[in-house]
Protein backbone atom coordinates (compact mmCIF):
# COMPACT_ATOMS: atom_id res chain seq x y z
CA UNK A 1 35.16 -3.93 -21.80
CA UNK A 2 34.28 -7.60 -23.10
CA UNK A 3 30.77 -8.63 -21.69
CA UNK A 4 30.33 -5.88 -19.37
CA UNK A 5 27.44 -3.65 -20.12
CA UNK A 6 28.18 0.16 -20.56
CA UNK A 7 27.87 3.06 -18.27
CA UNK A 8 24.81 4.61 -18.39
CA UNK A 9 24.51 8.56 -18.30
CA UNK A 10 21.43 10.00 -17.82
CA UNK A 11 23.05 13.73 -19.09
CA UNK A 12 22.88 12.49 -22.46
CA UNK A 13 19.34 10.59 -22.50
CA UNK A 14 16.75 12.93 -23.19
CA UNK A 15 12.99 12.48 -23.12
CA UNK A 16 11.71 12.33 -26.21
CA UNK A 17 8.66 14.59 -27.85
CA UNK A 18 4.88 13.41 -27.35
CA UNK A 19 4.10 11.00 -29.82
CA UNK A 20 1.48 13.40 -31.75
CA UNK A 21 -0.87 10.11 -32.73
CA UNK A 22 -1.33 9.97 -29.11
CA UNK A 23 -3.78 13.36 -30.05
CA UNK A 24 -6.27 10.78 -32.00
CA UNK A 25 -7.19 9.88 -28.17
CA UNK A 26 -8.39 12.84 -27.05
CA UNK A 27 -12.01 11.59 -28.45
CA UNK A 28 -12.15 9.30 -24.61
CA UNK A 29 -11.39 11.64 -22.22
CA UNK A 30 -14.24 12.54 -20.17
CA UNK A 31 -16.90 11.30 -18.60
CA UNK A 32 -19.66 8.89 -20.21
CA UNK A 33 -22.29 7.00 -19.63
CA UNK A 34 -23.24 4.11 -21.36
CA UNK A 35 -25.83 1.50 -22.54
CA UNK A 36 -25.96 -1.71 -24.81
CA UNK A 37 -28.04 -4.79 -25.92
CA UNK A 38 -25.80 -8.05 -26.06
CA UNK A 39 -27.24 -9.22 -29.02
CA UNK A 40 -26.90 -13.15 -27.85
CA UNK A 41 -28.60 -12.72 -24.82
CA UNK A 42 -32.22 -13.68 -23.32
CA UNK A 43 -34.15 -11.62 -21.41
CA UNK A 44 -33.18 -8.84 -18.86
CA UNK A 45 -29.52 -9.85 -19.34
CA UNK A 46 -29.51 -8.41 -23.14
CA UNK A 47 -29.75 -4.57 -21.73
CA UNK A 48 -26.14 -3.71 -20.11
CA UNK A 49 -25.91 -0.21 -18.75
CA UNK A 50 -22.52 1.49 -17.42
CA UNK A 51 -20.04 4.34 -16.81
CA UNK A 52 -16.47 5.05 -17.99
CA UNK A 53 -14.09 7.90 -17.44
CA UNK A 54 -11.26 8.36 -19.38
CA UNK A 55 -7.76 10.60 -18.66
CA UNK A 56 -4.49 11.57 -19.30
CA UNK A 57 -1.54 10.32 -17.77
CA UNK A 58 2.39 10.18 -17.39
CA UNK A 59 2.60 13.42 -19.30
CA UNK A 60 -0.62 13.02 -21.41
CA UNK A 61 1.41 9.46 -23.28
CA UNK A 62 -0.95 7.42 -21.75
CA UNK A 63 -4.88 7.47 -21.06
CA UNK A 64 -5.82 5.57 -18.27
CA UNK A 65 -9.69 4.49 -17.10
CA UNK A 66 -12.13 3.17 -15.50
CA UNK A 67 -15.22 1.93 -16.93
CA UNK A 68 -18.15 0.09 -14.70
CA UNK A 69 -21.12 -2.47 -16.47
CA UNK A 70 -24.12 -3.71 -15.05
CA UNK A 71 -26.70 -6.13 -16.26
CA UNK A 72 -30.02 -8.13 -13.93
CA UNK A 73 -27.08 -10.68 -13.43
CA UNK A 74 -23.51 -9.72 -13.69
CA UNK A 75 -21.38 -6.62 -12.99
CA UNK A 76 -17.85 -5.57 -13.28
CA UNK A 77 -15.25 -3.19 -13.27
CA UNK A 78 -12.39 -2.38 -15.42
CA UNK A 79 -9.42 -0.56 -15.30
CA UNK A 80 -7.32 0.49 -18.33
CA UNK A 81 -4.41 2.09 -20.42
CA UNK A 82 -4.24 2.81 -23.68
CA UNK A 83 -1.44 4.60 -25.28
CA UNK A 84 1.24 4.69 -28.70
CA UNK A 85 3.88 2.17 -29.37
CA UNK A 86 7.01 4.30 -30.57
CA UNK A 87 8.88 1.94 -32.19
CA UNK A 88 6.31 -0.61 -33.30
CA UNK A 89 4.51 2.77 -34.54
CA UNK A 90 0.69 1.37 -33.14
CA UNK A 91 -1.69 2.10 -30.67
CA UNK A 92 -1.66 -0.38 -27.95
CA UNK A 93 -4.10 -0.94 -24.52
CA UNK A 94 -4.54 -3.00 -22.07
CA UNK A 95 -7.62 -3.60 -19.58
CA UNK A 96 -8.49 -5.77 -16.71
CA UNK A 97 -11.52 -6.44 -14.58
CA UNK A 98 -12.27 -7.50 -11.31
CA UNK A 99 -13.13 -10.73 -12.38
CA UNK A 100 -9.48 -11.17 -12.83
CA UNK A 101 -9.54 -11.07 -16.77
CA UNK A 102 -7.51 -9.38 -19.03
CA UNK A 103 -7.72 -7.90 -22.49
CA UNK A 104 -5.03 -6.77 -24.62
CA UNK A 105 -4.53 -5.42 -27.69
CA UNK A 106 -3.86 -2.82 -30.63
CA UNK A 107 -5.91 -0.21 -32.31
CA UNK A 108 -6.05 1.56 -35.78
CA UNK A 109 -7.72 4.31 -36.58
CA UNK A 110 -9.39 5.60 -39.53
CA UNK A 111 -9.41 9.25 -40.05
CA UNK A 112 -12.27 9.14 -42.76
CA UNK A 113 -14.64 7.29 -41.17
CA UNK A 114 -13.99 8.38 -37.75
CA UNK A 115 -13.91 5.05 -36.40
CA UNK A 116 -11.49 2.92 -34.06
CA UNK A 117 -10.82 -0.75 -34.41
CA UNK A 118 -9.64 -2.07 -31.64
CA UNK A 119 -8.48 -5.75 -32.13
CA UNK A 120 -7.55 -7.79 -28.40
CA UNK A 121 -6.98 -11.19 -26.65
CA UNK A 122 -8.41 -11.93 -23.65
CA UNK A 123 -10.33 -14.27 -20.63
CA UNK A 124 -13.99 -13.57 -21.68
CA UNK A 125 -16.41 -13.25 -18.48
CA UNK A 126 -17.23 -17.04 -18.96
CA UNK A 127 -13.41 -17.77 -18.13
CA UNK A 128 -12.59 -19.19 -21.60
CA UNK A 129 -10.23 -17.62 -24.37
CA UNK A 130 -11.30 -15.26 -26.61
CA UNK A 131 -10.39 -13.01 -29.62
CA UNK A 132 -12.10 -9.46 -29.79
CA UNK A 133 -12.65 -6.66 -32.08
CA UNK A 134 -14.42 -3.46 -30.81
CA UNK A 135 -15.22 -1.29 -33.50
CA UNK A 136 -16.08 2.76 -31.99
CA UNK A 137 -17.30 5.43 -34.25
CA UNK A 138 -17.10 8.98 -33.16
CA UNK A 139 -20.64 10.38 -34.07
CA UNK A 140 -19.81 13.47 -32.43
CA UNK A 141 -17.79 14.74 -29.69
CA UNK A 142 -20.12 13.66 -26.80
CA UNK A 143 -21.45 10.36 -28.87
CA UNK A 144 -19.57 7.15 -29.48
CA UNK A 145 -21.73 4.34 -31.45
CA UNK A 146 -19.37 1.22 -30.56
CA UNK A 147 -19.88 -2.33 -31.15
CA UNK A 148 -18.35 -5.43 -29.52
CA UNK A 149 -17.68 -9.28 -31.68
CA UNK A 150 -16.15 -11.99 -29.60
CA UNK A 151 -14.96 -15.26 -30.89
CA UNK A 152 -13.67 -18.44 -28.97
CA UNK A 153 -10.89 -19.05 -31.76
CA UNK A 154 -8.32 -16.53 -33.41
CA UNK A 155 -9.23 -17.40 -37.45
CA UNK A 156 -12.83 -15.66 -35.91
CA UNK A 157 -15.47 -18.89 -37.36
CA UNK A 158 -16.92 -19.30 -33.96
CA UNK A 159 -18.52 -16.40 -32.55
CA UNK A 160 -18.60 -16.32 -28.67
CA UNK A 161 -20.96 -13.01 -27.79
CA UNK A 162 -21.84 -9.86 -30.24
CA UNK A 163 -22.34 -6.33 -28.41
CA UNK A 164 -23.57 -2.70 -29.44
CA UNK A 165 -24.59 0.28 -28.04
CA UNK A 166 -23.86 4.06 -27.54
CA UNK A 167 -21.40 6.13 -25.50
CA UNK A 168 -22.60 9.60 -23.98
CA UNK A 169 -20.53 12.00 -22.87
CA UNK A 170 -21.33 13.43 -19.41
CA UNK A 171 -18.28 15.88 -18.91
């Protein structure tokens, strides 16, 4: 009574069904290999190649990877987790790198076009804020065309670094 909070019993909480947008995701899981021109680069540092693998998780409600890039200069690895917001009723993900920056974000997809938009926050590989869109269309079950905008402020009128490249799937 009064302020006290109430008994919990775990008889009467019941997991609930799969959220069946979660299904939209299956597109990811695999395998892939992957390369991409940063399109505000010079030189050897505008080719980025890389790997990804993508699963399910906590009873297929979450998808969780790993994704690895390369260019002449840099490299990193990622970790991530995507999965579908039951209340909000959106995709959401998350992924950090080894260079200790995160992304985060939400996603929409269109069923028409095939394509993902994937809209985030995050410490760009320079350290500084940014605001992200990735934009993946699903060519075919083993190809992903994807491409990458970055911009230092969130009204997006100063770009930051512009991406695009291809997705291959391995397994």
């Amino acid at each position: 009574s009064g302020c006290a909070a109430p008994k919990i019993d775990f008889a009467n909480i019941k997991q609930p069904a799969r959220a069946a947008e979660l299904d939209k995701y299956n597109v990811f899981v695999g395998q892939w290999t992957w390369e991409a021109e940063l399109l505000n680069a010079q030189g050897a540092d505008k080719q980025w190649t890389g790997t990804a693998e993508w699963k399910w998780t906590l009873d297929n409600r979450c998808l969780h990877g790993t994704m690895s890039a390369k260019c002449p200069d840099a490299k990193f690895d990622s970790a991530g987790v995507w999965s579908w917001h039951p209340k909000d009723k959106k995709y959401i993900w998350w992924m950090f790198n080894n260079w200790g920056y995160p992304q985060e974000g939400t996603a929409t997809y269109d069923e028409t076009n095939k394509c993902w938009s994937m809209d985030y926050k995050s410490v760009g590989l320079d350290g500084t804020s940014s605001f992200g869109r990735y934009t993946m269309k699903v060519v075919d079950p083993k190809t992903l065309e994807w491409t990458m905008h970055e911009w230092v402020d969130f009204t997006h009128m100063t770009s930051k670094m512009e991406m695009k490249g291809t997705y291959k799937k391995k397994s």
